[in-house]
Protein backbone atom coordinates (compact mmCIF):
# COMPACT_ATOMS: atom_id res chain seq x y z
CA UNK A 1 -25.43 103.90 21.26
CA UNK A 2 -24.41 100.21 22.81
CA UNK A 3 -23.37 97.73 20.82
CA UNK A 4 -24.17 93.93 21.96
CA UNK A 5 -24.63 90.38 21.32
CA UNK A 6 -27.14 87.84 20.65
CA UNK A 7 -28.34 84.26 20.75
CA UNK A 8 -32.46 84.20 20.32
CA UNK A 9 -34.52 81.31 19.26
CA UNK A 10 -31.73 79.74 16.94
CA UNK A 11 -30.49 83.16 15.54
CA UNK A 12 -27.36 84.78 16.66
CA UNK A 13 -27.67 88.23 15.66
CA UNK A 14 -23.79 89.05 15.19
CA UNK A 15 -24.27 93.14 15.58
CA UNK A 16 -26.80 95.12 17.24
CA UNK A 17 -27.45 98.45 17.34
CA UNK A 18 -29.19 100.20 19.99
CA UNK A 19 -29.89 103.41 18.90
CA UNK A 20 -32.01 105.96 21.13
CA UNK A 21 -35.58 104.35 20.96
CA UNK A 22 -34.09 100.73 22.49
CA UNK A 23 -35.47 99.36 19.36
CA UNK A 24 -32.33 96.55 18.57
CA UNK A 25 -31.14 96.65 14.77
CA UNK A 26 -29.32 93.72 13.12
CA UNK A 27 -26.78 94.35 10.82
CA UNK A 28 -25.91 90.67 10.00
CA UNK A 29 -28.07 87.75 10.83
CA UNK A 30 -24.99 84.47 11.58
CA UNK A 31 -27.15 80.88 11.45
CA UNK A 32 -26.97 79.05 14.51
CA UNK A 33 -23.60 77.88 15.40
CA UNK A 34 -23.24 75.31 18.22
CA UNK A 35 -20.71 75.15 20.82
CA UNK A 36 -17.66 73.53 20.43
CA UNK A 37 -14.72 71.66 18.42
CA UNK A 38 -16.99 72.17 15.14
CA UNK A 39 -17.91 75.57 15.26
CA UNK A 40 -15.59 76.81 12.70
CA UNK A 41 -17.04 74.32 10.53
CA UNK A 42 -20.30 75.75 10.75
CA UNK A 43 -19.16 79.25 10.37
CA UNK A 44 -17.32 77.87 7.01
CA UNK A 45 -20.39 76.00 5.76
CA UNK A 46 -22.49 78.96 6.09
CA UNK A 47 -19.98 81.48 4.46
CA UNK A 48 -19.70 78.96 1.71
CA UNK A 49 -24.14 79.41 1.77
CA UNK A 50 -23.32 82.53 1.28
CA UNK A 51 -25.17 83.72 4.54
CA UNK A 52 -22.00 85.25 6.55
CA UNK A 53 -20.14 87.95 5.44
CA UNK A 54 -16.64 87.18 4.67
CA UNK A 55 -15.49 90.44 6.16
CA UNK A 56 -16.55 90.00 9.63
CA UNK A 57 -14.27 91.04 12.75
CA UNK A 58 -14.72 90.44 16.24
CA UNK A 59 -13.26 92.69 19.07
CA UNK A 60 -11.67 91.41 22.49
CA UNK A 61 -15.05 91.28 24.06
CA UNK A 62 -16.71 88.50 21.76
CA UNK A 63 -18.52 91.31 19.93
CA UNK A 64 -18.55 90.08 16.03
CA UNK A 65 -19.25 93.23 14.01
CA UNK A 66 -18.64 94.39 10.45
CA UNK A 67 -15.42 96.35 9.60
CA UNK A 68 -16.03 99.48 7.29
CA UNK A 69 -12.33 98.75 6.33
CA UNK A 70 -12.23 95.36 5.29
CA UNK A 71 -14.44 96.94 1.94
CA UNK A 72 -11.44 97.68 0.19
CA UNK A 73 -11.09 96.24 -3.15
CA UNK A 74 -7.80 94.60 -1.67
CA UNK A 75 -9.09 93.10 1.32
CA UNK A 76 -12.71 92.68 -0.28
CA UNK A 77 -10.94 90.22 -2.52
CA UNK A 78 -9.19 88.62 -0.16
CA UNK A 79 -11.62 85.62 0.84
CA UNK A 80 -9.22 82.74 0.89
CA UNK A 81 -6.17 82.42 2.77
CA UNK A 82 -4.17 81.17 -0.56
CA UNK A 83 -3.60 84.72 -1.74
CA UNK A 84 -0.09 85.33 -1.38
CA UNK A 85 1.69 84.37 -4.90
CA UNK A 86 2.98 87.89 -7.14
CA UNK A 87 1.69 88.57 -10.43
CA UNK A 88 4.80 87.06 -11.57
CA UNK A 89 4.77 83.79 -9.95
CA UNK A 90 1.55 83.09 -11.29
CA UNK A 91 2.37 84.37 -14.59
CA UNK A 92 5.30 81.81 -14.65
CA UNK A 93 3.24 79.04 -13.92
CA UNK A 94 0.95 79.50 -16.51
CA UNK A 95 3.53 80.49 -19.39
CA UNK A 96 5.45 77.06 -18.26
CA UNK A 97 2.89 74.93 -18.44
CA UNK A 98 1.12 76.13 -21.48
CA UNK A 99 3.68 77.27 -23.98
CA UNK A 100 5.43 74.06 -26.16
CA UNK A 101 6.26 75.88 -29.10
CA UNK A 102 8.48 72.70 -30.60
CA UNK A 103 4.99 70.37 -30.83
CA UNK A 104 3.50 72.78 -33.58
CA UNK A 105 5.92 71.58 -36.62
CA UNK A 106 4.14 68.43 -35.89
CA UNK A 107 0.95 70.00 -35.76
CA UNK A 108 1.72 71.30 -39.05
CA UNK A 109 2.51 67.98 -40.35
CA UNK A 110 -0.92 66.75 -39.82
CA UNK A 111 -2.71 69.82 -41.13
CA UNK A 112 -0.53 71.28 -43.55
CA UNK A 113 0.12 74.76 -43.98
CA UNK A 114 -3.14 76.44 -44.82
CA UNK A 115 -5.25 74.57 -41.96
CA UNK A 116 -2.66 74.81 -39.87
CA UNK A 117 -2.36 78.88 -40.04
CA UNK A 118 -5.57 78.95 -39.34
CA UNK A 119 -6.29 76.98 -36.33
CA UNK A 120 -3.28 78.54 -35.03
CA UNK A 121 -4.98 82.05 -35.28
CA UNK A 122 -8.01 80.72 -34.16
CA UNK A 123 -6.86 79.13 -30.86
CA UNK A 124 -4.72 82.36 -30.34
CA UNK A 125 -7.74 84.33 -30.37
CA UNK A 126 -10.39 82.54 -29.24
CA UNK A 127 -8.45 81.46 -25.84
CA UNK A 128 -6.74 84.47 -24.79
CA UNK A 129 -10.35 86.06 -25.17
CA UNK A 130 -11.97 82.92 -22.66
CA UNK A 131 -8.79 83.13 -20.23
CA UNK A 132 -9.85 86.75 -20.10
CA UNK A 133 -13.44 86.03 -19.54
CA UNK A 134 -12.41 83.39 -17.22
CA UNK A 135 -10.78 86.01 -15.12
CA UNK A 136 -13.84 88.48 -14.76
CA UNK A 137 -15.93 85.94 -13.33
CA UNK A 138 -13.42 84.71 -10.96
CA UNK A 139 -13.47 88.63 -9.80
CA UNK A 140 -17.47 89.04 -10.32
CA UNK A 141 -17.38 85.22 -7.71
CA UNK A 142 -14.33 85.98 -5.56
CA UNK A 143 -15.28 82.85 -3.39
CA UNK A 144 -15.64 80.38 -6.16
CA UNK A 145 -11.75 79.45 -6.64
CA UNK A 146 -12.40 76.18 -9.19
CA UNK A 147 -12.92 74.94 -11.91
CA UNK A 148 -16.00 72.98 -10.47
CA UNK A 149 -17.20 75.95 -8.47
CA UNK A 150 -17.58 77.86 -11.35
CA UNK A 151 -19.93 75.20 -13.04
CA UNK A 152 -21.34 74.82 -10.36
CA UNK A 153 -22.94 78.28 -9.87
CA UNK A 154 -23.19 78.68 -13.80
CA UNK A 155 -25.65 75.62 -13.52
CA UNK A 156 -27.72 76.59 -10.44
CA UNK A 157 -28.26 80.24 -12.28
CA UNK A 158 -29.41 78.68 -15.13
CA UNK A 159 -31.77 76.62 -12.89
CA UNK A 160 -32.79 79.38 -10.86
CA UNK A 161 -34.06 80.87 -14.23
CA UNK A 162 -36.62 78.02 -14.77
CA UNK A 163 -37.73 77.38 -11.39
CA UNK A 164 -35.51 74.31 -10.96
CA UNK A 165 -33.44 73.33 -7.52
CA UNK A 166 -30.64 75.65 -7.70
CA UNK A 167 -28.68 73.83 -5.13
CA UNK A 168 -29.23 70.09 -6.41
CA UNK A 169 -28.01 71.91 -10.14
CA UNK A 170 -25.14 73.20 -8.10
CA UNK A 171 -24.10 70.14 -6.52
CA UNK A 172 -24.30 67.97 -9.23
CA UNK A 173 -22.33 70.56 -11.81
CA UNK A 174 -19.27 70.86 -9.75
CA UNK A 175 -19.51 67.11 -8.92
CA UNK A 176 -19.25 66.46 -12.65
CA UNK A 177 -17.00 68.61 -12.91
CA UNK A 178 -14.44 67.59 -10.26
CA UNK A 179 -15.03 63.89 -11.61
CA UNK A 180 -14.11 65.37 -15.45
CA UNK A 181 -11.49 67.20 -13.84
CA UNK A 182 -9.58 64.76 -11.73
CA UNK A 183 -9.45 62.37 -14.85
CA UNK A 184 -8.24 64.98 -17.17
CA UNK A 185 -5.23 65.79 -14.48
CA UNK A 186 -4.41 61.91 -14.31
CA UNK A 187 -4.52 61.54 -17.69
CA UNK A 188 -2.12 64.10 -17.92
CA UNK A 189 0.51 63.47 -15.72
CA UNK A 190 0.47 59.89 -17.35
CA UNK A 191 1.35 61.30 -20.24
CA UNK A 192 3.76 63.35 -19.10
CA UNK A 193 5.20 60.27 -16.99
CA UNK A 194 5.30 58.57 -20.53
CA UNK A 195 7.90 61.68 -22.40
CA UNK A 196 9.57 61.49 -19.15
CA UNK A 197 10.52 57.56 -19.77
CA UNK A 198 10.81 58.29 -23.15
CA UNK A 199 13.55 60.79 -22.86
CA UNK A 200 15.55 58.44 -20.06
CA UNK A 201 15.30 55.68 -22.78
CA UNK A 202 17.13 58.02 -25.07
CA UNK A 203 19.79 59.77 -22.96
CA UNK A 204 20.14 56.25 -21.55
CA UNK A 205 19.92 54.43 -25.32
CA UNK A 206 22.83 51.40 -23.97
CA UNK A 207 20.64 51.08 -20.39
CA UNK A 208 19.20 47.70 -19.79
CA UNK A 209 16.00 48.93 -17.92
CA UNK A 210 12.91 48.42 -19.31
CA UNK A 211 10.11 51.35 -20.24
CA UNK A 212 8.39 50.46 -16.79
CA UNK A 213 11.23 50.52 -14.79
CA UNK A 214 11.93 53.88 -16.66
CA UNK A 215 8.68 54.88 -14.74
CA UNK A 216 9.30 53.84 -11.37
CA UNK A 217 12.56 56.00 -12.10
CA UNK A 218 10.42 58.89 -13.22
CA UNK A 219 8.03 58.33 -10.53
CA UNK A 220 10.82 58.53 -8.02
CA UNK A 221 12.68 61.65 -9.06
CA UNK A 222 9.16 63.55 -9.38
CA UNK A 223 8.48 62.43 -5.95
CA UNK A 224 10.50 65.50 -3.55
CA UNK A 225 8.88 67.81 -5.95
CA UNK A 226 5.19 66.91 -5.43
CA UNK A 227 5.37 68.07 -2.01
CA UNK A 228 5.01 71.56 -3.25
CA UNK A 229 1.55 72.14 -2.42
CA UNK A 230 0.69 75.65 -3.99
CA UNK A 231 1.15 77.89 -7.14
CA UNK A 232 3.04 80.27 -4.86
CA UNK A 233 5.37 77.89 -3.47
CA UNK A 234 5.66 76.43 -7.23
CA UNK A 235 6.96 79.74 -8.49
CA UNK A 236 10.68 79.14 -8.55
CA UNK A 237 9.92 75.55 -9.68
CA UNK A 238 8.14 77.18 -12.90
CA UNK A 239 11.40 79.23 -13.17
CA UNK A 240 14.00 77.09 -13.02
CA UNK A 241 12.27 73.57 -14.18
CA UNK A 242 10.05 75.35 -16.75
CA UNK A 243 10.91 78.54 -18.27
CA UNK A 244 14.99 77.86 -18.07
CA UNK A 245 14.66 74.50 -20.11
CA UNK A 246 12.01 76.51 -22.61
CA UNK A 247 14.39 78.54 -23.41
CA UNK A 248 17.13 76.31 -23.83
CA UNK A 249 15.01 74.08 -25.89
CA UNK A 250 13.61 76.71 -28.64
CA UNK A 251 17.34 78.02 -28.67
CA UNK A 252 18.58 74.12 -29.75
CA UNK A 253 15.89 73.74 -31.83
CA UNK A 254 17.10 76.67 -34.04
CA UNK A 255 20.92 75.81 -33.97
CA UNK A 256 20.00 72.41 -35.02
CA UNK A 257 17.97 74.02 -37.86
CA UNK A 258 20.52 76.06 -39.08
CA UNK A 259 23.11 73.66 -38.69
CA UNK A 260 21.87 71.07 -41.21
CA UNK A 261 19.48 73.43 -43.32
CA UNK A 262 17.13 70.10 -44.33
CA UNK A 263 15.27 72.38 -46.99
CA UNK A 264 18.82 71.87 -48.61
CA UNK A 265 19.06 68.47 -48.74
CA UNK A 266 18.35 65.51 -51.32
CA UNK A 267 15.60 64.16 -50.78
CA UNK A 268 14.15 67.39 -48.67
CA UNK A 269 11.22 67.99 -46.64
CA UNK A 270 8.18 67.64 -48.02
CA UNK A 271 4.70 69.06 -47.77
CA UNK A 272 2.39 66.79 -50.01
CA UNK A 273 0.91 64.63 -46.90
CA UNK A 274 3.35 62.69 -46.09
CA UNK A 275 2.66 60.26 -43.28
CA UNK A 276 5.85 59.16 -42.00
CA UNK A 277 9.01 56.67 -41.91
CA UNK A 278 7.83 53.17 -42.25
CA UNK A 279 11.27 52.32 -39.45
CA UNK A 280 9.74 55.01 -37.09
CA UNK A 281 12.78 57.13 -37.15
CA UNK A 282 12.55 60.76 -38.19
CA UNK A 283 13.90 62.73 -41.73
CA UNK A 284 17.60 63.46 -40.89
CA UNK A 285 17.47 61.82 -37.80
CA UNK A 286 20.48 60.16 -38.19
CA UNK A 287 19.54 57.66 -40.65
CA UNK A 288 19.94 60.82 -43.89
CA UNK A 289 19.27 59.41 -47.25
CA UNK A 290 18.96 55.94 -45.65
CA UNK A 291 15.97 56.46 -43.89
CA UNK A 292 14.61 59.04 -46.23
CA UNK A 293 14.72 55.82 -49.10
CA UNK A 294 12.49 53.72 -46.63
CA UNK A 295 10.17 56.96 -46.58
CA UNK A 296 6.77 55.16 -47.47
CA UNK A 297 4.77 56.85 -50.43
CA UNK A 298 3.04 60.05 -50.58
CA UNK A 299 -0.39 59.06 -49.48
CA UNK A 300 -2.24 62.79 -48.72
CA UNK A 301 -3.68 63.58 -46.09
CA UNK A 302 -7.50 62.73 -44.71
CA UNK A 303 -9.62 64.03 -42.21
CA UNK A 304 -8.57 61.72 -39.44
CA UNK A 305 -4.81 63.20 -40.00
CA UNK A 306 -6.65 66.99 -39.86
CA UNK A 307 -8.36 66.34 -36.75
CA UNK A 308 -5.79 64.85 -35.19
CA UNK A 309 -3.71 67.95 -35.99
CA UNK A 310 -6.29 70.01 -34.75
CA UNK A 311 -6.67 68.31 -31.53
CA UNK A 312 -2.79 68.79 -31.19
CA UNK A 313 -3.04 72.31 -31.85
CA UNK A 314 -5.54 72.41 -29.01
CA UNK A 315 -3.32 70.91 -26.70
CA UNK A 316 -1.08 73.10 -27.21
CA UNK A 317 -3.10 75.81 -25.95
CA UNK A 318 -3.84 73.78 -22.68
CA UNK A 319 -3.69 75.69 -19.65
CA UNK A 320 -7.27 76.98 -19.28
CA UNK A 321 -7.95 74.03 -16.28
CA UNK A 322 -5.91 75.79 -14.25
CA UNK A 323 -6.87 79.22 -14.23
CA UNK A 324 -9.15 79.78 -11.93
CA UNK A 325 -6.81 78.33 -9.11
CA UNK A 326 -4.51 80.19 -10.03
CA UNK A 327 -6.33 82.92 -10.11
CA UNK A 328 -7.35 82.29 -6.18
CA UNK A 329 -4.04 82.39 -5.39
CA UNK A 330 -2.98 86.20 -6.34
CA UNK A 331 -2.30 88.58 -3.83
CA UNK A 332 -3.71 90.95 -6.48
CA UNK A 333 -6.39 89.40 -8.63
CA UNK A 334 -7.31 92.39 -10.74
CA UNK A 335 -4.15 91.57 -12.56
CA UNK A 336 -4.88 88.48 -13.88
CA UNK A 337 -5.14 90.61 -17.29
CA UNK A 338 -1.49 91.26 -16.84
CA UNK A 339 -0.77 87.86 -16.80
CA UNK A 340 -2.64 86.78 -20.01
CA UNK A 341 -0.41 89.36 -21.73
CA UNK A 342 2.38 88.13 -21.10
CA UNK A 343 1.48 84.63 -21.38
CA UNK A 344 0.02 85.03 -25.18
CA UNK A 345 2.59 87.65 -25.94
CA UNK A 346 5.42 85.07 -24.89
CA UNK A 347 3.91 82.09 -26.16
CA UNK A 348 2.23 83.25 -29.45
CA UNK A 349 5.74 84.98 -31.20
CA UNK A 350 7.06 81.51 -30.47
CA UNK A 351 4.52 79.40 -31.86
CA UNK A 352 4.42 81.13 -34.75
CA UNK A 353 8.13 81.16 -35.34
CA UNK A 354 9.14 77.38 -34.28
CA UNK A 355 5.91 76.53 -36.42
CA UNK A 356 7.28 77.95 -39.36
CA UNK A 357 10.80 76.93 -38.83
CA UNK A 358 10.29 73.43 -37.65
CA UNK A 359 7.61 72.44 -40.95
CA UNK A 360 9.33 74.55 -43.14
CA UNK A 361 12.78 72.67 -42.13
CA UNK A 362 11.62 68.84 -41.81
CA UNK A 363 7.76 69.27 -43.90
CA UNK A 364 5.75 66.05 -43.01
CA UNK A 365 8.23 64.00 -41.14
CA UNK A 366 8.26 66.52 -38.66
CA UNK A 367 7.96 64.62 -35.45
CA UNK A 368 6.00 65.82 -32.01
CA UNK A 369 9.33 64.54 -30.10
CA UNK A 370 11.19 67.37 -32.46
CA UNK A 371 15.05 66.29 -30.96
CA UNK A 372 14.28 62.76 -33.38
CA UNK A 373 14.81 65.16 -36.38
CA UNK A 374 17.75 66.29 -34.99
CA UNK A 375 21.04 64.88 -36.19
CA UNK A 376 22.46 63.50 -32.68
CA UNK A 377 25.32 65.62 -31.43
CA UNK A 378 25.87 67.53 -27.91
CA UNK A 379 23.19 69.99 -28.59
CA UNK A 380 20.61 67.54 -28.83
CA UNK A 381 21.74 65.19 -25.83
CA UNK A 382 21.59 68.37 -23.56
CA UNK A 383 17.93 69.15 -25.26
CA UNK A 384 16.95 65.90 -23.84
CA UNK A 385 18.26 65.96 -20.90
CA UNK A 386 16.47 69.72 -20.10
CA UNK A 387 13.50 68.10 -20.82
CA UNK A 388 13.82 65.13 -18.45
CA UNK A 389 14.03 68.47 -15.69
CA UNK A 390 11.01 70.22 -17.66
CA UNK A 391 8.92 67.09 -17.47
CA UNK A 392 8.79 66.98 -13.47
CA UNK A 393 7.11 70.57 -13.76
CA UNK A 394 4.69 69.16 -15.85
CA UNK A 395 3.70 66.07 -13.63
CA UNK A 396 4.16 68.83 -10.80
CA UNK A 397 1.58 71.20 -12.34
CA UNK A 398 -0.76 67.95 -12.59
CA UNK A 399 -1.47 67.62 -9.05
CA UNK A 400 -1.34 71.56 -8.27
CA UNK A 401 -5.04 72.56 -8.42
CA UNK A 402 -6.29 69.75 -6.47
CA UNK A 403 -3.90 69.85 -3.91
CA UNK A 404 -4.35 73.77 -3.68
CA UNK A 405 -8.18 73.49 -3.69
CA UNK A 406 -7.73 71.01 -0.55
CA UNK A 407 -5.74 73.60 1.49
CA UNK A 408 -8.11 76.33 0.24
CA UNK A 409 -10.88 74.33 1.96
CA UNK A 410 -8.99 73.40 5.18
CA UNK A 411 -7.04 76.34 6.46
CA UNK A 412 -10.00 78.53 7.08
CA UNK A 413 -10.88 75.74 9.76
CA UNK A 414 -7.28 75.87 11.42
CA UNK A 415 -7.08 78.22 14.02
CA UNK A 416 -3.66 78.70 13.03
CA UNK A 417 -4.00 80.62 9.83
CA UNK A 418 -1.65 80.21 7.16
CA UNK A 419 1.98 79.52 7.89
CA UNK A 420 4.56 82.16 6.55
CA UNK A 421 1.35 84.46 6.61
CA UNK A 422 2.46 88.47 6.70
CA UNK A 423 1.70 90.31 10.00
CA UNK A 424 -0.40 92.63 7.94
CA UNK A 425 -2.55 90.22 6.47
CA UNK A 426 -5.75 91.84 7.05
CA UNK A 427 -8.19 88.88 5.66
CA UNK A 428 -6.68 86.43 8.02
CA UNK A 429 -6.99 88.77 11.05
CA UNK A 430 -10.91 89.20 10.50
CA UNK A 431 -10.29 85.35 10.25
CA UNK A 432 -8.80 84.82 13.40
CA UNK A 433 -10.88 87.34 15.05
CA UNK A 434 -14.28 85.24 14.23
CA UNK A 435 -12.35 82.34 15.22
CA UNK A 436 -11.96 83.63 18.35
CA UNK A 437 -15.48 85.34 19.13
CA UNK A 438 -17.17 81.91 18.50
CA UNK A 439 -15.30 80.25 20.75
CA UNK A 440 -16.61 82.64 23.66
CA UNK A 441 -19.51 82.20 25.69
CA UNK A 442 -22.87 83.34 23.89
CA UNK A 443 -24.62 85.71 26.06
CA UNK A 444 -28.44 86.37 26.28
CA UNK A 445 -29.28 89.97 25.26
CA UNK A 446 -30.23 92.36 28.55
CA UNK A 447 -33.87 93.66 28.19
């Protein structure tokens, strides 16, 4: 049997068979690709169609055929060149940016116990189960590696179904998508920008800068970390500038507890609906019985307090956005169940427990900046000041799946491959391989 190559009518026919009869049998049909500097765009354009095989390799001679190895579950789900980061990296990106344990007193505080407890189950439940779910169709669509992918092809199914355009569907779902996306990802790392002023303005209480000076500060220490452009270059960030202050944080919040014991003071907390401190500070803040006699009155709570707990509790459980970039990323994607495991069984134990202790402790003045209910000693200046390091992973995280999702879609057009890639990378040598049969001559099959 010979094997050659082809270029008829429009068609390259990547690998043909000649078996004994002379009668030529194409394995994979490649669209036409034309000759020169934007061939590899083609070739990405149509794998993106769907209409080349991912695991293609090319030998020496220009011949593009299909490798029997490359069908390994390993290399099978290695379509993007991002797949480098552990199990664990990823894992401590997601536990970093989700779990805030110290918001859910004031979660509490809007809902009061008995909604509270339950919207806490709920979201426990209900988004461990669609992280999981998330995760098997990121394995079922190994090429789709976003958020707006994913909506994409969800759409055009749904289209193809009723005999609609699955490809304008497609388009305009992950366009939608990105656009819902992108703002949500601003809007958050403004936020985040605005706690990170916040918590200068209090370590810095005597400073004469102003709250948008505070942000060109913010803006400017966050800056050497935004050049991190990956989840798997982001992994000791997540370490060291989110799990380390975590734990230092739930560990103050406790001493602080236990150090005044609020339930024990007169007034204590209370649980009736409380809506606040008509000078803004927080119950034993500082201000004791002082500020607890400018307490306004007991006014209960309504539904606009309940929802706005609930949408707090929700935010809590934020993460979701980024999973299916992350998931592109892992060397190993099958164990993206491993990761929701010990995400949830981190996160959950401590929601629970700094829920309980932080309501039960300060009731209804329990505020979603939890270090104002703290009295202000050492313990709490060094909270702060964690957090001012916690809150560049957050604005990091921000601009993570975007900037990700761009390298995703340019490396596989750089001849180059990926920098720091591993000799044995199999994916990127069928990669290179292609690269480098397209860029040879196209010969006319003998007759």
């Amino acid at each position: 049997m010979a094997t050659s190559d082809a270029y008829v009518r429009g068609t390259a026919v990547a690998s043909v068979t000649v078996g004994g009869g002379g009668a030529p049998e194409p394995q994979h049909n490649l669209p036409a690709i034309s000759r020169g500097p934007s061939d590899l765009g083609a070739v990405s354009g149509a794998a993106k169609n769907g209409l080349i095989p991912l695991n293609v390799e090319a030998s020496d001679a220009g011949v593009a055929r299909h490798d029997k190895a490359s069908s390994s579950p390993r290399a099978a789900a290695s379509g993007t060149p991002l797949r480098r980061a552990p199990t664990w990296a990823i894992t401590a990106n997601s536990l970093a940016f989700m779990c805030v344990p110290r918001a859910i007193p004031a979660c509490f505080a809007q809902t009061g116990w008995t909604v509270g407890m339950l919207a806490l189950v709920y979201s426990s439940v209900v988004t461990y189960d669609t992280g999981l779910v998330l995760g098997e169709v990121c394995r079922l669509r190994p090429k789709i590696g976003s958020y707006p992918g994913l909506c994409g092809e969800a759409l055009a199914a749904c289209a193809a179904r009723r005999g609609w355009s699955p490809q304008a569907w497609r388009d305009a779902g992950a366009g939608c998508c990105l656009v819902l996306q992108f703002a949500t990802y601003y809007l958050t790392t403004v936020a985040e920008l605005i706690y990170f002023e916040q918590f200068f303005g209090q370590l810095f209480d005597q400073s004469r800068l102003c709250q948008w000076q505070w942000l060109l500060v913010a803006a400017a220490v966050s800056l050497p970390v935004l050049q991190l452009p990956t989840y798997h270059e982001t992994r000791w960030a997540a370490a060291l500038l989110g799990l380390l202050p975590l734990a230092i944080n739930v560990a103050v919040m406790f001493y602080e507890v236990l150090l005044v014991r609020p339930w024990r003071c007169q007034p204590g907390p209370r649980y009736d609906g409380l809506l606040g401190v008509a000078d803004g500070g927080g119950a034993l803040s500082g201000g004791g019985e002082e500020a607890l006699s400018n307490a306004t009155s007991p006014q209960g709570r309504d539904l606009n307090d309940v929802f706005l707990g609930l949408s707090a509790f929700a935010y809590a459980f934020g993460g979701h956005g980024f999973y299916p970039e992350e998931i592109r990323e892992m060397s190993t994607p099958s164990a993206w169940p491993s990761v929701m495991n010990w995400t949830y069984g981190v996160a959950i134990p401590l929601y629970w427990a700094c829920g309980i202790v932080g309501y039960y402790a300060y009731g209804d003045f329990s505020w979603s900046n939890i270090n104002l209910n703290f009295p202000r000693n050492a313990a709490n200046t060094a909270s702060i000041g964690v957090q001012v390091v916690q809150e560049v992973y957050f604005i990091l995280v921000g601009n993570l799946a975007r900037s990700s999702r761009d390298l995703a879609e340019l490396q596989p057009r750089c001849s180059g491959g990926v920098p720091g890639r591993q000799p044995g990378d199999e994916a990127a040598r069928h990669r290179d391989a292609t690269s480098r049969a397209l860029r040879e001559p196209c010969r006319l099959l003998d007759h």
